[in-house]
C-alpha atoms as a PDB file:
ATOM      1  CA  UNK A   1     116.644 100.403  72.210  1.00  0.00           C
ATOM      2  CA  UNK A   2     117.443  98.791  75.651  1.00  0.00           C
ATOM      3  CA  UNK A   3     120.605  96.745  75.715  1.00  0.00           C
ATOM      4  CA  UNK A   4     119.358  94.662  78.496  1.00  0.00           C
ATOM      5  CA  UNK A   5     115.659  93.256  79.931  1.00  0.00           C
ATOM      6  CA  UNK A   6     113.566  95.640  81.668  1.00  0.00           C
ATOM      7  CA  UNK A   7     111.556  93.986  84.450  1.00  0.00           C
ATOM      8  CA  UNK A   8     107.626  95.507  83.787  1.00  0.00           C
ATOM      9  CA  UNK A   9     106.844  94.145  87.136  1.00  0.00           C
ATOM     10  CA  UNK A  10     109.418  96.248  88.890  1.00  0.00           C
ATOM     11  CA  UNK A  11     108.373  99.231  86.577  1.00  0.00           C
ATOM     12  CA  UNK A  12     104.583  98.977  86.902  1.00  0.00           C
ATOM     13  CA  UNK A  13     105.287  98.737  90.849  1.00  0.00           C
ATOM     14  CA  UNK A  14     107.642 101.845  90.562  1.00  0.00           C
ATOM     15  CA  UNK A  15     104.870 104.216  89.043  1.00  0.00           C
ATOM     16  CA  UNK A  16     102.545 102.836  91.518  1.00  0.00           C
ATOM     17  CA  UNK A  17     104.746 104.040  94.650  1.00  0.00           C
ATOM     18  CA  UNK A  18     104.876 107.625  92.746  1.00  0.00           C
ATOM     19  CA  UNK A  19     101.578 107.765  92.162  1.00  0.00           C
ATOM     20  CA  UNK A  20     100.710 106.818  95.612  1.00  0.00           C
ATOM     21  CA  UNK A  21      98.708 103.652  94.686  1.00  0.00           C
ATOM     22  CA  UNK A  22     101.384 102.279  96.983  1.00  0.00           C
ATOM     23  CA  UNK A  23     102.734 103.885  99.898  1.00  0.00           C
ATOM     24  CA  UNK A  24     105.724 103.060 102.260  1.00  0.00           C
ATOM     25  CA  UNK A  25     104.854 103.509 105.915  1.00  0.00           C
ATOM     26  CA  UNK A  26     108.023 103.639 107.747  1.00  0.00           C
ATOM     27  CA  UNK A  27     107.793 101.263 110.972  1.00  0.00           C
ATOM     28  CA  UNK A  28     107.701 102.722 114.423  1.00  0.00           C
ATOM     29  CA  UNK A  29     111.248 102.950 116.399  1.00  0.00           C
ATOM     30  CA  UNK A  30     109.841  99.846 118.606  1.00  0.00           C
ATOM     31  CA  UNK A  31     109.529  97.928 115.381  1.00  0.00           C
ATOM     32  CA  UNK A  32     112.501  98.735 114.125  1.00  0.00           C
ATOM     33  CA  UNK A  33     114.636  98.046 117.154  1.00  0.00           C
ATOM     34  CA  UNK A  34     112.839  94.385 116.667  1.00  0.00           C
ATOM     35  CA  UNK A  35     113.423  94.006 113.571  1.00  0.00           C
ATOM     36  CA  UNK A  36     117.395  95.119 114.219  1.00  0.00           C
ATOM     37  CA  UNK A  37     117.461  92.154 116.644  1.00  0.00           C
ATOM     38  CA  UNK A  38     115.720  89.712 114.930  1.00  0.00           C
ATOM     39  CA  UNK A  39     118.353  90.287 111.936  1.00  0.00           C
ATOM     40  CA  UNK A  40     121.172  90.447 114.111  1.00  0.00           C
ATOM     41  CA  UNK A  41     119.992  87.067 115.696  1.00  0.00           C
ATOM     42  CA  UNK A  42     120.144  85.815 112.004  1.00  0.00           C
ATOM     43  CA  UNK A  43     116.406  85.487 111.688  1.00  0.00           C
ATOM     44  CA  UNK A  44     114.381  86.870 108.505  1.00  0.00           C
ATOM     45  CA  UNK A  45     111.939  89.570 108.108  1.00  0.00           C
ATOM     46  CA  UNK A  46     108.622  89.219 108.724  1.00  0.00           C
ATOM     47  CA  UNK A  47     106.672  89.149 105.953  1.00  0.00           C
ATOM     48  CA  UNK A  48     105.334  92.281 104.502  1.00  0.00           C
ATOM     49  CA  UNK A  49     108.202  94.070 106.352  1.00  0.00           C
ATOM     50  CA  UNK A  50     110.861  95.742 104.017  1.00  0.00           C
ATOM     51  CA  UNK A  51     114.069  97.196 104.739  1.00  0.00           C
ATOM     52  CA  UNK A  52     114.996 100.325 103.272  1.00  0.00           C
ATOM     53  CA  UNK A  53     117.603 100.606 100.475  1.00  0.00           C
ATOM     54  CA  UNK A  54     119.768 103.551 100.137  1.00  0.00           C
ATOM     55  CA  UNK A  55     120.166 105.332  97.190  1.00  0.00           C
ATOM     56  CA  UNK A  56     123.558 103.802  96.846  1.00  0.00           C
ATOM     57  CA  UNK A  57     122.606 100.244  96.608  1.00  0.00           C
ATOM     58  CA  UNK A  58     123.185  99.654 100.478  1.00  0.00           C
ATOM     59  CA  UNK A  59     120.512  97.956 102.191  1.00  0.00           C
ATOM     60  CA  UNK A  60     119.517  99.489 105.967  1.00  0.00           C
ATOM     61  CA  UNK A  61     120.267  97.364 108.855  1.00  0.00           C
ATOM     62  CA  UNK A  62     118.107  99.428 111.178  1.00  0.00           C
ATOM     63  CA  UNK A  63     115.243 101.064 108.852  1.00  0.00           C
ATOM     64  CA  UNK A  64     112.048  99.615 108.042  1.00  0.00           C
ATOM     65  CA  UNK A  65     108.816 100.212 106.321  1.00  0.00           C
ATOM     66  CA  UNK A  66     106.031  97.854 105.349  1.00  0.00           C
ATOM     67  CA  UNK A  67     103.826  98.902 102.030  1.00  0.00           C
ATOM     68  CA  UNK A  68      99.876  99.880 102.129  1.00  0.00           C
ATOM     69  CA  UNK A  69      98.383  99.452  99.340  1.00  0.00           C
ATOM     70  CA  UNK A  70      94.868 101.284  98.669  1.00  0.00           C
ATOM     71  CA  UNK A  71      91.721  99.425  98.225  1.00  0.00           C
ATOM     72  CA  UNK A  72      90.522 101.333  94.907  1.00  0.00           C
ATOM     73  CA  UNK A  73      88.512  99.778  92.921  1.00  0.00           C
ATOM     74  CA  UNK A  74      89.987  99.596  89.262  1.00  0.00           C
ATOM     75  CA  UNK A  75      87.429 102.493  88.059  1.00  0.00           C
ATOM     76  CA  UNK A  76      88.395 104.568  91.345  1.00  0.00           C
ATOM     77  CA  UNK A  77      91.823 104.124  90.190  1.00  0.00           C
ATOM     78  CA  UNK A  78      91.534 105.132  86.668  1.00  0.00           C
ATOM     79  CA  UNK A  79      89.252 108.237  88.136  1.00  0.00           C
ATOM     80  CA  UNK A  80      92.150 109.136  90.588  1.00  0.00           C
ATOM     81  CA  UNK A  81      94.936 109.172  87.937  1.00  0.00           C
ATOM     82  CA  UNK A  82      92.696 111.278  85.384  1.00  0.00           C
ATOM     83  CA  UNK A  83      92.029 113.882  88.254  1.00  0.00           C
ATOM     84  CA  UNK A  84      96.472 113.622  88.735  1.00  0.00           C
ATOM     85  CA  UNK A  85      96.346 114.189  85.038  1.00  0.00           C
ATOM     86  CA  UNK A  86      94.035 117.252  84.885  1.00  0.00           C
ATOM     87  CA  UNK A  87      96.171 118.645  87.923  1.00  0.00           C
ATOM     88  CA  UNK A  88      99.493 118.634  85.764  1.00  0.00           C
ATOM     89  CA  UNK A  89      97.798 119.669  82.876  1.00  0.00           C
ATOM     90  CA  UNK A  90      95.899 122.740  84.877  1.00  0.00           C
ATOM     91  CA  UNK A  91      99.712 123.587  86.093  1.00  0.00           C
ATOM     92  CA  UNK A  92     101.143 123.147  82.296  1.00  0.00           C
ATOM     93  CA  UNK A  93      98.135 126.126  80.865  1.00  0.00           C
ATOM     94  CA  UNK A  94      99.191 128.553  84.360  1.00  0.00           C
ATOM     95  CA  UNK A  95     102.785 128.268  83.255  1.00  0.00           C
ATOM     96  CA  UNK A  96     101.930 128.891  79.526  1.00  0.00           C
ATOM     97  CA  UNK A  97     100.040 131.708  80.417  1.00  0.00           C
ATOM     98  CA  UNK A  98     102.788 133.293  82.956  1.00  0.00           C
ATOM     99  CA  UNK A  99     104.931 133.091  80.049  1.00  0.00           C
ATOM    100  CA  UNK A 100     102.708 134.285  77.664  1.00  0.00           C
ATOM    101  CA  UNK A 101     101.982 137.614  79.775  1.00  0.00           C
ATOM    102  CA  UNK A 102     105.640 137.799  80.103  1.00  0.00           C
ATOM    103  CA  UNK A 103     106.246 137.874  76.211  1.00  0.00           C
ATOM    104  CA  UNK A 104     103.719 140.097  75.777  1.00  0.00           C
ATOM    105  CA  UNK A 105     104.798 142.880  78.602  1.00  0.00           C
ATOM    106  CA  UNK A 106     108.117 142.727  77.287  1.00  0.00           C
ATOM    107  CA  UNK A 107     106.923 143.097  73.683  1.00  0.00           C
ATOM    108  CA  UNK A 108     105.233 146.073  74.932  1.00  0.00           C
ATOM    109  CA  UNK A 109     108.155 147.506  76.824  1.00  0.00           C
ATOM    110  CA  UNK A 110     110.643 146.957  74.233  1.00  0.00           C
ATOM    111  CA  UNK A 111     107.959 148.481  71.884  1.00  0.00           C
ATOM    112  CA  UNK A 112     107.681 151.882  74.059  1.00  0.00           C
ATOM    113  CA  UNK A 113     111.597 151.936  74.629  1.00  0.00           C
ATOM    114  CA  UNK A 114     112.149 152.067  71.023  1.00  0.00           C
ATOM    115  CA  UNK A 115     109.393 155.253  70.144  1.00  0.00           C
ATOM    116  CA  UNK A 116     111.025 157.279  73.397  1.00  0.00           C
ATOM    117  CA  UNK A 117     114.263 155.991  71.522  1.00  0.00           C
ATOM    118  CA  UNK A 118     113.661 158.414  68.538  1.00  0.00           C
END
């Protein structure tokens, strides 16, 4: 059980960005030499303009990126994520079978080992 809230919001907009429903399309080095100004003048971003934020927790100073978001329609959607889905699920059956053919060839070595054994 979570000991604190979860914000849904953030979450839903999370999967989104790894599902590329949103993408992050990193501003050109013109842009970001504006936008490095405009905070160092004390001015805001524009909206729609992000900053990047480190893995750490530190927010960059001189990276930017503004977000793209498709314009799927909410049954192009659904189709798109069903066709991800099929793709991880085609990947799951190859790497049950790889391991399946494994099994068995080493069932079948160990199997002729032990008869030239005797």
């Amino acid at each position: 059980m979570a000991k604190k809230k979860i914000n849904l919001r953030d979450e839903l907009r999370a999967h989104k960005f790894e599902f590329d429903l949103l993408q992050k399309i990193p501003c050109t080095k013109q842009e970001n030499k504006e936008y490095q100004k405009l905070l160092k003048d004390g001015g805001t971003l524009p909206e729609g303009v992000y900053a990047y934020v480190y893995d750490n927790g530190i927010t960059s100073t001189t990276e930017f990126y503004t977000i793209y978001e498709t314009d799927l329609t909410e049954s192009e959607i659904r189709e798109y994520l069903t066709y991800k889905q099929l793709s991880h699920i085609k990947t799951i059956k190859n790497c049950v079978l790889f391991f399946t053919v494994l099994t068995i060839i080493s069932m079948i070595a160990y199997f002729l080992f032990m008869i030239t054994a005797y």
